[in-house]
PDB file of N, CA and C in Angstrom:
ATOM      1  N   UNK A   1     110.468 151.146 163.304  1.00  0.00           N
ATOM      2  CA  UNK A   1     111.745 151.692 163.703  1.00  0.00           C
ATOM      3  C   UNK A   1     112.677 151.641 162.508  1.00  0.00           C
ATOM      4  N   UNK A   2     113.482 152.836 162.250  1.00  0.00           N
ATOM      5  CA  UNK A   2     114.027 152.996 161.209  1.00  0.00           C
ATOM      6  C   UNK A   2     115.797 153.267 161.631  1.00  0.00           C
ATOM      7  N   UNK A   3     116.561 152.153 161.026  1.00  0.00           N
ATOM      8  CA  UNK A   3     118.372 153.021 161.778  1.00  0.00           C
ATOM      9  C   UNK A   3     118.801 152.736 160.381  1.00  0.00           C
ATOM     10  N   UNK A   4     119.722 153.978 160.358  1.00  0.00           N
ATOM     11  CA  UNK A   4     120.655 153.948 159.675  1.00  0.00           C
ATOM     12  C   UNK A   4     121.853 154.664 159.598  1.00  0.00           C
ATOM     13  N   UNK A   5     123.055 153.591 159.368  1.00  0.00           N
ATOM     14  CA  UNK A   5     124.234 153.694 160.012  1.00  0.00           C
ATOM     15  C   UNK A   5     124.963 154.896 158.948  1.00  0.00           C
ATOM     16  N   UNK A   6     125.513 155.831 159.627  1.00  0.00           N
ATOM     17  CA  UNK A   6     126.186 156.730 158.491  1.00  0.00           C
ATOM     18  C   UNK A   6     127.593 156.524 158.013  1.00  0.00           C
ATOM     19  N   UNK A   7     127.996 155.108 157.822  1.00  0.00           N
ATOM     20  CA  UNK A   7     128.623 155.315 157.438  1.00  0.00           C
ATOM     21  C   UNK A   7     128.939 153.682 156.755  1.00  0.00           C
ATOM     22  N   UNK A   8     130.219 153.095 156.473  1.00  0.00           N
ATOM     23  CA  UNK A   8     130.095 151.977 156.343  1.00  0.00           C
ATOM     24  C   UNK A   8     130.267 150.948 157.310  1.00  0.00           C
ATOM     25  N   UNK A   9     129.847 149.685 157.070  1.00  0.00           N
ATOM     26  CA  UNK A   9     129.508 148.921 158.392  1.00  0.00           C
ATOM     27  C   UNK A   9     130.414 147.709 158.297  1.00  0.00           C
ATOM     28  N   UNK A  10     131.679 148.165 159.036  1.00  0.00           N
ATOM     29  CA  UNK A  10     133.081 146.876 158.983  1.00  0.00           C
ATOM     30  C   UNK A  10     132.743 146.592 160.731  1.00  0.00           C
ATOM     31  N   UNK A  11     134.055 145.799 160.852  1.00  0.00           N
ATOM     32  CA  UNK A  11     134.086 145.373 162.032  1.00  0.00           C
ATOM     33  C   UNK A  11     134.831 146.302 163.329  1.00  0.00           C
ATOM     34  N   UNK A  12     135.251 147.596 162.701  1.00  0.00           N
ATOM     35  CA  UNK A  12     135.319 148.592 163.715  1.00  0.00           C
ATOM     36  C   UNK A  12     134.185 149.122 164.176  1.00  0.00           C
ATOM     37  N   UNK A  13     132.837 148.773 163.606  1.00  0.00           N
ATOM     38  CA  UNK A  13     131.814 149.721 164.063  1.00  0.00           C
ATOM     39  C   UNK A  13     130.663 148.536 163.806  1.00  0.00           C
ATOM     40  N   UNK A  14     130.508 147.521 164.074  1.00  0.00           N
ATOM     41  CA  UNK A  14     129.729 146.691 163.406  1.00  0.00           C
ATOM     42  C   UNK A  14     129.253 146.364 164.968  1.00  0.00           C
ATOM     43  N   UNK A  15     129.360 146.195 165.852  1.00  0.00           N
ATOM     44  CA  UNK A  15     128.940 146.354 167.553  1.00  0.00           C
ATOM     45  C   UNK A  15     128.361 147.191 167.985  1.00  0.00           C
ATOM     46  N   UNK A  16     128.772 148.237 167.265  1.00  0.00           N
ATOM     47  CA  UNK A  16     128.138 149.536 168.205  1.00  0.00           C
ATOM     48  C   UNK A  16     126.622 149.905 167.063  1.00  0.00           C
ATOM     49  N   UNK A  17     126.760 149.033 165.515  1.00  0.00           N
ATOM     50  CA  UNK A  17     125.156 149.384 165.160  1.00  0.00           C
ATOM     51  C   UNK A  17     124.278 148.242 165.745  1.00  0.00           C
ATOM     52  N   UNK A  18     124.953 147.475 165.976  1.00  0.00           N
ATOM     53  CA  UNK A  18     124.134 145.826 166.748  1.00  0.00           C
ATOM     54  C   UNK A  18     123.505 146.839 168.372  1.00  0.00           C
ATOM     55  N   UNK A  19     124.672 147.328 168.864  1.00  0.00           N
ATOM     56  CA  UNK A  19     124.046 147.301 169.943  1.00  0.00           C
ATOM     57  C   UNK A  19     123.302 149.061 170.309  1.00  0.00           C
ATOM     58  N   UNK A  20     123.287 149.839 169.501  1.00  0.00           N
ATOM     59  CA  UNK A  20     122.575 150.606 169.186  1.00  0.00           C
ATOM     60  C   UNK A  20     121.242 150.499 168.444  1.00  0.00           C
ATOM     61  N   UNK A  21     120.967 149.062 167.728  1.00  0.00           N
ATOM     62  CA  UNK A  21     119.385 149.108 167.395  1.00  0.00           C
ATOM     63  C   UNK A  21     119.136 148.311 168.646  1.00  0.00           C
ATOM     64  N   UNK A  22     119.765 147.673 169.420  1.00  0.00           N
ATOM     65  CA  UNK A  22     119.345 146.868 170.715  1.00  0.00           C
ATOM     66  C   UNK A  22     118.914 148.095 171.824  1.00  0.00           C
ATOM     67  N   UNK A  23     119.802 149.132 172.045  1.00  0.00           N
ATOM     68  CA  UNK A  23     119.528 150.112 173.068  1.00  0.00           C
ATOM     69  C   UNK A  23     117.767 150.664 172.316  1.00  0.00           C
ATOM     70  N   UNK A  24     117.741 151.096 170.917  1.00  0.00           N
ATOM     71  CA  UNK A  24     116.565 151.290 170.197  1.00  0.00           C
ATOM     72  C   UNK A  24     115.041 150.758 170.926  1.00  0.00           C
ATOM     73  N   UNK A  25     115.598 149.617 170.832  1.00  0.00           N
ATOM     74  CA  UNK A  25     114.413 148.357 171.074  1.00  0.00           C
ATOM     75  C   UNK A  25     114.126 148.395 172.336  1.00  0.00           C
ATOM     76  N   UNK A  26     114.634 148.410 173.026  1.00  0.00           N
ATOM     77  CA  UNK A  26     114.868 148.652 174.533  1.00  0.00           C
ATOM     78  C   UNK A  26     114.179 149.876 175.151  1.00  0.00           C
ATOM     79  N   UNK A  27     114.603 150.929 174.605  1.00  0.00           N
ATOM     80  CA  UNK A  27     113.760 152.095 174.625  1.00  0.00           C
ATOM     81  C   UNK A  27     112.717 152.253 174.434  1.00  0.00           C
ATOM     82  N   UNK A  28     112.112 152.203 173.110  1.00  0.00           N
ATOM     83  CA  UNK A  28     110.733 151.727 173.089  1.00  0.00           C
ATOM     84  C   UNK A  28     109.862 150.668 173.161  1.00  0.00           C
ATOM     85  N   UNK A  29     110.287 150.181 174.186  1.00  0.00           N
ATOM     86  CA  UNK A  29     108.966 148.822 174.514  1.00  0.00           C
ATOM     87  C   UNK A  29     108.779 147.938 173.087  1.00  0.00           C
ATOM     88  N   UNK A  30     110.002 147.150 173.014  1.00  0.00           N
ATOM     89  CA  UNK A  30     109.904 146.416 172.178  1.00  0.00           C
ATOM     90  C   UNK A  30     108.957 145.348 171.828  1.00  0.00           C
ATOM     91  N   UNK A  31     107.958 145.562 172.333  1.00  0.00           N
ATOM     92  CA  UNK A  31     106.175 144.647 172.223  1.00  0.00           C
ATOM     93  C   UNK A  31     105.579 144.936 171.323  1.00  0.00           C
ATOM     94  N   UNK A  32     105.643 146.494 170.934  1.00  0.00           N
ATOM     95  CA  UNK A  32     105.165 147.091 169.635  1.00  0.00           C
ATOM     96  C   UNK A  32     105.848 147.364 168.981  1.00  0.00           C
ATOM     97  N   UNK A  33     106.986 146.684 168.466  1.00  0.00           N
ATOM     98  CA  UNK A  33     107.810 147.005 167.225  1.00  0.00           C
ATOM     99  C   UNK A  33     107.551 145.380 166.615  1.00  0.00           C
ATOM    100  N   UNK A  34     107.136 146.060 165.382  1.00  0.00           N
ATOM    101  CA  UNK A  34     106.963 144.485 164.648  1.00  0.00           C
ATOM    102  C   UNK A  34     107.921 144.232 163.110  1.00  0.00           C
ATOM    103  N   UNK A  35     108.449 145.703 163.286  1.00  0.00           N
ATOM    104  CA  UNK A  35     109.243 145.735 162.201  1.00  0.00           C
ATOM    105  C   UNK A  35     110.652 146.540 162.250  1.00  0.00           C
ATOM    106  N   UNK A  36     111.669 145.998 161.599  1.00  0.00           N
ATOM    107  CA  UNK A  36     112.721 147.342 162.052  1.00  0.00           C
ATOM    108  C   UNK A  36     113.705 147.397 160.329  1.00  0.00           C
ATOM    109  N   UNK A  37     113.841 148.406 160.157  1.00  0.00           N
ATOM    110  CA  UNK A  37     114.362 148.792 158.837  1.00  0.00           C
ATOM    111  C   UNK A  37     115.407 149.203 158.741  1.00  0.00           C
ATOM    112  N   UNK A  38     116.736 148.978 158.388  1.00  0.00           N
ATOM    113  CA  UNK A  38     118.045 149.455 158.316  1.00  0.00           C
ATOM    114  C   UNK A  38     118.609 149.402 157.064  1.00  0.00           C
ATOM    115  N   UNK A  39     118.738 151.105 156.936  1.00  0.00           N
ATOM    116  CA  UNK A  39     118.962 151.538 155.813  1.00  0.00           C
ATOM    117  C   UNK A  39     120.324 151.283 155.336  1.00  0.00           C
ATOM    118  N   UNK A  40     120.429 151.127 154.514  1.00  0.00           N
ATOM    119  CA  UNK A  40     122.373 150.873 153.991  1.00  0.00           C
ATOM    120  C   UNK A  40     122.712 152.211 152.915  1.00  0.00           C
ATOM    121  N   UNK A  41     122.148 153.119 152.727  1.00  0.00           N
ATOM    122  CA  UNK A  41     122.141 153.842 151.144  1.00  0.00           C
ATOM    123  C   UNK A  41     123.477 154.717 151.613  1.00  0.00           C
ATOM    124  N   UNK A  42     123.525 155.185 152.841  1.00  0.00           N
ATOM    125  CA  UNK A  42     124.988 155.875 153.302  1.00  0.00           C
ATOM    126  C   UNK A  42     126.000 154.726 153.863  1.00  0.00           C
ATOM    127  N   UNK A  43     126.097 153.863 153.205  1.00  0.00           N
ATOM    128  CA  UNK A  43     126.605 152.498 153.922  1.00  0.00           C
ATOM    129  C   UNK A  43     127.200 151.982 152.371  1.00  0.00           C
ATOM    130  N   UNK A  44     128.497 152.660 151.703  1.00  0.00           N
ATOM    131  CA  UNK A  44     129.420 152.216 150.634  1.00  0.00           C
ATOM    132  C   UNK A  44     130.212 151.016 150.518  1.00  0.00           C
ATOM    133  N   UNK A  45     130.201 150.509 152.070  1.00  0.00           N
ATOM    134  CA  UNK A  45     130.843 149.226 152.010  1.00  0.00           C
ATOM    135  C   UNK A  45     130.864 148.503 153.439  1.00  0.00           C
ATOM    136  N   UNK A  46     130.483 147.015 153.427  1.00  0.00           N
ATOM    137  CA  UNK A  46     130.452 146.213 154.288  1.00  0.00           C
ATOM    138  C   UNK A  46     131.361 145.115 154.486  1.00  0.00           C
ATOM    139  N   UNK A  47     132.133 144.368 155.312  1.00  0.00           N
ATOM    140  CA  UNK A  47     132.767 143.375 155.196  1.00  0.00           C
ATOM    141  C   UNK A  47     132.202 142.306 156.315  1.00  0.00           C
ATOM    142  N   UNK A  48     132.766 141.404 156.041  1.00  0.00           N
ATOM    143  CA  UNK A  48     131.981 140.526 156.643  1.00  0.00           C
ATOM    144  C   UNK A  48     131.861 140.293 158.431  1.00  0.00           C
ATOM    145  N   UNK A  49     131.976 141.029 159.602  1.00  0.00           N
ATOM    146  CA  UNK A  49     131.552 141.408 160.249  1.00  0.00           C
ATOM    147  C   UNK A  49     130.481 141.794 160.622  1.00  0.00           C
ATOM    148  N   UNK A  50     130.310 142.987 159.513  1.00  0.00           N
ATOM    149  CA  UNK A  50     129.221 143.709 159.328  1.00  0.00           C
ATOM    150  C   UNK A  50     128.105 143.106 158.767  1.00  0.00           C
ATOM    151  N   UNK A  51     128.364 141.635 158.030  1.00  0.00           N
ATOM    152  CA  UNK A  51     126.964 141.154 157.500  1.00  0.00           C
ATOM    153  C   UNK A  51     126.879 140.353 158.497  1.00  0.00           C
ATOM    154  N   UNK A  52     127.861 139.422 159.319  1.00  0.00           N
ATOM    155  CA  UNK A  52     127.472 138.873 160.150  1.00  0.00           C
ATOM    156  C   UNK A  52     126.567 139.625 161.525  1.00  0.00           C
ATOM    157  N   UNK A  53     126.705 141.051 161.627  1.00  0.00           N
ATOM    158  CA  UNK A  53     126.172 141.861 162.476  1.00  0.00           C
ATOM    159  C   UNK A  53     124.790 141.591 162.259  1.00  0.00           C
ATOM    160  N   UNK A  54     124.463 141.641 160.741  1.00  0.00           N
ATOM    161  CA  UNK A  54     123.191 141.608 160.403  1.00  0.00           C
ATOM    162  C   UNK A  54     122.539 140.545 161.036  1.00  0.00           C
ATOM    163  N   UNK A  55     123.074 139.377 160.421  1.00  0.00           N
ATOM    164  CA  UNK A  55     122.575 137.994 161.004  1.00  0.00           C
ATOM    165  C   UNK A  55     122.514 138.026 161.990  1.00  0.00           C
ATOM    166  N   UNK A  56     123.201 138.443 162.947  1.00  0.00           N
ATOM    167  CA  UNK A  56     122.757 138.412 164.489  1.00  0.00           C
ATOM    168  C   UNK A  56     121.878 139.139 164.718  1.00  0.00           C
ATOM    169  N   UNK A  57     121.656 139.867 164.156  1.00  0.00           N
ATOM    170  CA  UNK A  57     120.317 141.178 164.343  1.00  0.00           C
ATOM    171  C   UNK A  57     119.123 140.388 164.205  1.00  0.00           C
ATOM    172  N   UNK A  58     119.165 139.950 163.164  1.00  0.00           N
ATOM    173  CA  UNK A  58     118.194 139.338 162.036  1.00  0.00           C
ATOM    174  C   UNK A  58     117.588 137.943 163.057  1.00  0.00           C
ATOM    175  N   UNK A  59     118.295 137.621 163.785  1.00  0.00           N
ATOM    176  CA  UNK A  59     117.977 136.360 164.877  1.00  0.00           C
ATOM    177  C   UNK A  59     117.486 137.196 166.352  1.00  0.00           C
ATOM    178  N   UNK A  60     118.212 138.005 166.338  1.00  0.00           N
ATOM    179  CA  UNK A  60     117.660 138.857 167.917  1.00  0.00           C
ATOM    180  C   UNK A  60     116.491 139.142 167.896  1.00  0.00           C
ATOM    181  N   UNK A  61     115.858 139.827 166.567  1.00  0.00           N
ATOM    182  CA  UNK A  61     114.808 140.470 166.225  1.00  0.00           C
ATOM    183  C   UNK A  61     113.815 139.329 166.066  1.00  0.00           C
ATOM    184  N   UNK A  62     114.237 138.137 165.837  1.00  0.00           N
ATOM    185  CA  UNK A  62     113.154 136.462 165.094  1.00  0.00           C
ATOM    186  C   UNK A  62     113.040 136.305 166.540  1.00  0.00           C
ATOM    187  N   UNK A  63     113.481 136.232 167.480  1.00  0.00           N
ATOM    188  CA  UNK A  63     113.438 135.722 168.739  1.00  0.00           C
ATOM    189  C   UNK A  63     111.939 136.708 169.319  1.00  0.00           C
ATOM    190  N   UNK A  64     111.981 137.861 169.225  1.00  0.00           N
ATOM    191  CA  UNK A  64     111.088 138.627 169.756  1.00  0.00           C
ATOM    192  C   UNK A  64     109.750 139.032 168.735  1.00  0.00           C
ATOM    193  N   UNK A  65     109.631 138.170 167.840  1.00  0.00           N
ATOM    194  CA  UNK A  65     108.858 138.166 166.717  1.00  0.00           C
ATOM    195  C   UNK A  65     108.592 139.749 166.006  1.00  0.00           C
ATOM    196  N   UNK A  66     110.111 140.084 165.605  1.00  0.00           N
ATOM    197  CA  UNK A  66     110.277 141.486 164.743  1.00  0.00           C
ATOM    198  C   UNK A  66     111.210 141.273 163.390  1.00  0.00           C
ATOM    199  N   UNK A  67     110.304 141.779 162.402  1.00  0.00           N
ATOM    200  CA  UNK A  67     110.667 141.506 161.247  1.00  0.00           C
ATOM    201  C   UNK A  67     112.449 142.612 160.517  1.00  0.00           C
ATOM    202  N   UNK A  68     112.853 141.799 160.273  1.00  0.00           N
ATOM    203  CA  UNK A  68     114.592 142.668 159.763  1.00  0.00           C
ATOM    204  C   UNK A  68     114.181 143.191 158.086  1.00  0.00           C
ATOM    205  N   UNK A  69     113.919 144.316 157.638  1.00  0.00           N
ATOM    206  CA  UNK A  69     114.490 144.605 156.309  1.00  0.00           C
ATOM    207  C   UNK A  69     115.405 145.892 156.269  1.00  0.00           C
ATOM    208  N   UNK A  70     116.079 145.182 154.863  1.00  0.00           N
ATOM    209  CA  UNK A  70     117.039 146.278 154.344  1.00  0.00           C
ATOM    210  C   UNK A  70     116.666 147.033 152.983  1.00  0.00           C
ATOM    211  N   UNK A  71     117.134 148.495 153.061  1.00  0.00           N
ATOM    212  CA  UNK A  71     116.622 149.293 152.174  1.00  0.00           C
ATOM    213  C   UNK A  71     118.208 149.710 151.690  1.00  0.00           C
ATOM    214  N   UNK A  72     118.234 150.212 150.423  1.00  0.00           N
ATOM    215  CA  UNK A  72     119.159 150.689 149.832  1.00  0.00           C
ATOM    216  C   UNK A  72     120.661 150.508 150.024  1.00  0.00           C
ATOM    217  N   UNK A  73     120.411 148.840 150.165  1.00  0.00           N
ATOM    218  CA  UNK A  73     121.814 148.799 149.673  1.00  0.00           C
ATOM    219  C   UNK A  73     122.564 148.671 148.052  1.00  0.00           C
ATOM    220  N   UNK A  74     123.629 149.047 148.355  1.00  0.00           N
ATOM    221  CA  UNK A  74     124.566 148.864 147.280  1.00  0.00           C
ATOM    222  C   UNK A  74     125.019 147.851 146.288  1.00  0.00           C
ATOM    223  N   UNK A  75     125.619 148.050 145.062  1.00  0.00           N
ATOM    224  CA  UNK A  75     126.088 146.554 144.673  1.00  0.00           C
ATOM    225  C   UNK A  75     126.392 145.883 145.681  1.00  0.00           C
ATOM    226  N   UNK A  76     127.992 145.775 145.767  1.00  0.00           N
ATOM    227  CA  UNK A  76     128.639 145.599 146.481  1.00  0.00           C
ATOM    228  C   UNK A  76     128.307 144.885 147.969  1.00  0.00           C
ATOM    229  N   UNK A  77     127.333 145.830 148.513  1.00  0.00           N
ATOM    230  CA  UNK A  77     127.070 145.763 149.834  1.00  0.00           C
ATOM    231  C   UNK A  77     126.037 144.681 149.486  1.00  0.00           C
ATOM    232  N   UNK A  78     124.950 144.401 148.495  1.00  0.00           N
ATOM    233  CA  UNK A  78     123.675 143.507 148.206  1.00  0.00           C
ATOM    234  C   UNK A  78     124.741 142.430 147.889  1.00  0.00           C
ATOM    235  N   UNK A  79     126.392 142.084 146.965  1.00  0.00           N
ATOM    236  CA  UNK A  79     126.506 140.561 146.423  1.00  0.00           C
ATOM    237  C   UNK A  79     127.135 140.899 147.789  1.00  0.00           C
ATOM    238  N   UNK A  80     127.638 140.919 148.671  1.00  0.00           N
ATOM    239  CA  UNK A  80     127.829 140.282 150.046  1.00  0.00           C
ATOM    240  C   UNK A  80     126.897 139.912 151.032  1.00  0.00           C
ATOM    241  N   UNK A  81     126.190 140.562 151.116  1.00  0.00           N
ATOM    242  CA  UNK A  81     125.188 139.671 151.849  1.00  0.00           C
ATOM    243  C   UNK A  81     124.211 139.007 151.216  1.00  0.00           C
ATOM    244  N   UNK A  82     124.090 138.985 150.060  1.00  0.00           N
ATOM    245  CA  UNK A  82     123.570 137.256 149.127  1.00  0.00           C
ATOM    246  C   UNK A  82     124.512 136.248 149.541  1.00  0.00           C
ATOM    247  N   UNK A  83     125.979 136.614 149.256  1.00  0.00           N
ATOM    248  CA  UNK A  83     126.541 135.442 149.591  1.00  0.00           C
ATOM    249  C   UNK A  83     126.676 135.107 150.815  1.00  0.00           C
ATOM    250  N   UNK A  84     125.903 135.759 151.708  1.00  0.00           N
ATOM    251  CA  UNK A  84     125.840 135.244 153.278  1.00  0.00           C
ATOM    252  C   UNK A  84     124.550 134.374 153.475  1.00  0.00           C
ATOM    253  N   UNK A  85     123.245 134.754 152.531  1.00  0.00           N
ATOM    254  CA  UNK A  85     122.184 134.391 152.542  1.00  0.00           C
ATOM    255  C   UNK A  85     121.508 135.186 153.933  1.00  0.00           C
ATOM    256  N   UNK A  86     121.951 136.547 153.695  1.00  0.00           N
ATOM    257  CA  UNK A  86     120.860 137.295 154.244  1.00  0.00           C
ATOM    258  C   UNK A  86     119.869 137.896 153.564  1.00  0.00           C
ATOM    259  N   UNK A  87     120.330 137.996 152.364  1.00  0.00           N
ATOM    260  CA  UNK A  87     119.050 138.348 151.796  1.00  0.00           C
ATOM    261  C   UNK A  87     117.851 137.347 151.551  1.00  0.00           C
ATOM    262  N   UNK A  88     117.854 136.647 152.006  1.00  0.00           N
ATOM    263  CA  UNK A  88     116.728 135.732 151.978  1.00  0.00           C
ATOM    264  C   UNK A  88     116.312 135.208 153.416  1.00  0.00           C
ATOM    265  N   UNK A  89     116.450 136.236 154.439  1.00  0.00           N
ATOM    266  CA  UNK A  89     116.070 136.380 155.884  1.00  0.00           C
ATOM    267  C   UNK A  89     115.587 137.731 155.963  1.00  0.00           C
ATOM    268  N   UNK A  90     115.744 138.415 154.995  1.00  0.00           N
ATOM    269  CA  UNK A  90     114.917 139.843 155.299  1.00  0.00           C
ATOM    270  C   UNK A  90     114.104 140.296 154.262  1.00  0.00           C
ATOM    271  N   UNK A  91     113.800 139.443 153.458  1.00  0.00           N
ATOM    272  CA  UNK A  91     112.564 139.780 152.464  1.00  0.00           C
ATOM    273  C   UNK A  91     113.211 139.902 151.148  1.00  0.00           C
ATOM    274  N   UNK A  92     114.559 139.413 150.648  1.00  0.00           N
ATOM    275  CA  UNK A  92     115.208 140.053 149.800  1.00  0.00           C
ATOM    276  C   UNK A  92     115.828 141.621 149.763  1.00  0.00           C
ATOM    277  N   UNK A  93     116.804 142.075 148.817  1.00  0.00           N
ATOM    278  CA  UNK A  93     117.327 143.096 148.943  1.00  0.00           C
ATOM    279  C   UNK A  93     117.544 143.806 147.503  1.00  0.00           C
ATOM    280  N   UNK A  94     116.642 145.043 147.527  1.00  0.00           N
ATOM    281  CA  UNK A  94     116.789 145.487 145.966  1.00  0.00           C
ATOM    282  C   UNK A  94     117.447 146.761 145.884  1.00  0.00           C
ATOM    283  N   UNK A  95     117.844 147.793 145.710  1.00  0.00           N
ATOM    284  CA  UNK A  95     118.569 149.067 145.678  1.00  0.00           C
ATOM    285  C   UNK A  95     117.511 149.969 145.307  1.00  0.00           C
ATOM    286  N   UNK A  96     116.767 149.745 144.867  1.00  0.00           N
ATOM    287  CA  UNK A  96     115.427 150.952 144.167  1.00  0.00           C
ATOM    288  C   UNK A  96     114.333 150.700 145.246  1.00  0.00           C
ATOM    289  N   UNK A  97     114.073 149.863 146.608  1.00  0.00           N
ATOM    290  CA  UNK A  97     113.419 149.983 147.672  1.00  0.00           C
ATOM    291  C   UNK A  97     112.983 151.274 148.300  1.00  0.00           C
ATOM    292  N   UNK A  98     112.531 151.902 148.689  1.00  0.00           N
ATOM    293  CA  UNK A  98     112.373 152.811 149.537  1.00  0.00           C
ATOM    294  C   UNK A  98     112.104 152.370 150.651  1.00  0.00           C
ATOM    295  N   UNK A  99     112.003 153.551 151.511  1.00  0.00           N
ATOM    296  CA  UNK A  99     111.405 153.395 152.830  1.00  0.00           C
ATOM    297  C   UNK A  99     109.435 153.688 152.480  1.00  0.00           C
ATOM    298  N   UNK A 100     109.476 154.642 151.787  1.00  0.00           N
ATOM    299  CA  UNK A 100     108.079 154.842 151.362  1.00  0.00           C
ATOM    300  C   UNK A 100     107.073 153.627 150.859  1.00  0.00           C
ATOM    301  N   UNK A 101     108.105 152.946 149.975  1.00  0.00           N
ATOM    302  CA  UNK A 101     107.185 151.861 149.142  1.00  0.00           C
ATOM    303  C   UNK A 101     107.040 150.755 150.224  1.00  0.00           C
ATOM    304  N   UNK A 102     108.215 150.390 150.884  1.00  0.00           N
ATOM    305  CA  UNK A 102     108.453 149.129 152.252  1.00  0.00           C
ATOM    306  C   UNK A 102     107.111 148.624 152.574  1.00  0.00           C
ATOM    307  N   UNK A 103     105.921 149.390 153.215  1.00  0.00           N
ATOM    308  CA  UNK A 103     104.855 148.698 153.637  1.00  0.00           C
ATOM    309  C   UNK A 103     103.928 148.337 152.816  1.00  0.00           C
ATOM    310  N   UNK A 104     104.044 148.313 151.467  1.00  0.00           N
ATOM    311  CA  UNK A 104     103.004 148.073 150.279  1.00  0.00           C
ATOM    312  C   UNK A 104     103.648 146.856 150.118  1.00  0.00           C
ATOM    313  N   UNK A 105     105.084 146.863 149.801  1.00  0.00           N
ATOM    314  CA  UNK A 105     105.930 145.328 149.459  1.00  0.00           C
ATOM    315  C   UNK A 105     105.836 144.551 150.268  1.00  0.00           C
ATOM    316  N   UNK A 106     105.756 144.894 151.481  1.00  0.00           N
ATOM    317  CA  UNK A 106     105.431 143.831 152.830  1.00  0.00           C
ATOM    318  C   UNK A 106     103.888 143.571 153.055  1.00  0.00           C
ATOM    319  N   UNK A 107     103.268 144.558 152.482  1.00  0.00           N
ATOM    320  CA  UNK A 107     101.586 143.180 152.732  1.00  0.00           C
ATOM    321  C   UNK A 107     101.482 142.823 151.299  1.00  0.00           C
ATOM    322  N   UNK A 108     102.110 143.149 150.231  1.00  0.00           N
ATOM    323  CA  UNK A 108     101.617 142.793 148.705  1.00  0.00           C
ATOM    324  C   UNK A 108     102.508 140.944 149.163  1.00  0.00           C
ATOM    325  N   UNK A 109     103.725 140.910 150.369  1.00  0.00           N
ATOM    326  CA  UNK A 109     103.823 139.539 150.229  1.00  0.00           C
ATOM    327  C   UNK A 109     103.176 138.776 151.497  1.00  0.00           C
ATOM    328  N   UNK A 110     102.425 139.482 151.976  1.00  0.00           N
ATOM    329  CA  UNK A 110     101.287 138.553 152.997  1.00  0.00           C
ATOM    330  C   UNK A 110     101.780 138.773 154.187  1.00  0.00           C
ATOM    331  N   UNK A 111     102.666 139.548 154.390  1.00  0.00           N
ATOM    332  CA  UNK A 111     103.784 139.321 155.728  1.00  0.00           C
ATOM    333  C   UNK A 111     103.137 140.399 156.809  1.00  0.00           C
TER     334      UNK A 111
END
């Protein structure tokens, strides 16, 4: 499962992407989702809401044994959520990621 938010992810809209990958999951029989990917590359800026959104994601998804990564985020958007230490709950976070390369980087780390 792939979301990505079009736009940036503050705390006016930081609920409705939480609970829009939740309606996601929900929809498709969340038994077979073992992975979910949320793109940031149309996502110029986050505040801390929005990383805390993550973290709650990032625990909703650990609860139901589904893995959280992020693809293309930004400066900006990557030193804020380092300094939340989410990037080290979703596999790390690099800006030159793809969605293409994602499943080579995820079994090249055993996961």
């Amino acid at each position: 499962m792939t979301d990505r938010p079009e736009a940036s992810v503050l705390y006016v809209n930081a609920d409705s992407v939480l609970e829009s990958v939740s309606h996601h999951l929900e929809a498709e029989a969340a038994r077979d989702i073992r992975l979910v990917v949320c793109d940031l590359s149309t996502s110029p800026h986050i505040d801390l809401a929005g990383a805390r959104m993550l973290h709650q994601l990032h625990l909703n998804l650990g609860r139901c044994g589904v893995q959280l990564r992020i693809i293309g985020a930004r400066g900006r958007v990557r030193d804020l959520l380092r300094a939340e230490g989410i990037d080290e709950k979703v596999g790390g976070l690099d800006r030159r990621r793809t969605l293409d390369e994602l499943p080579r980087s995820i079994r090249q780390l055993g996961q």
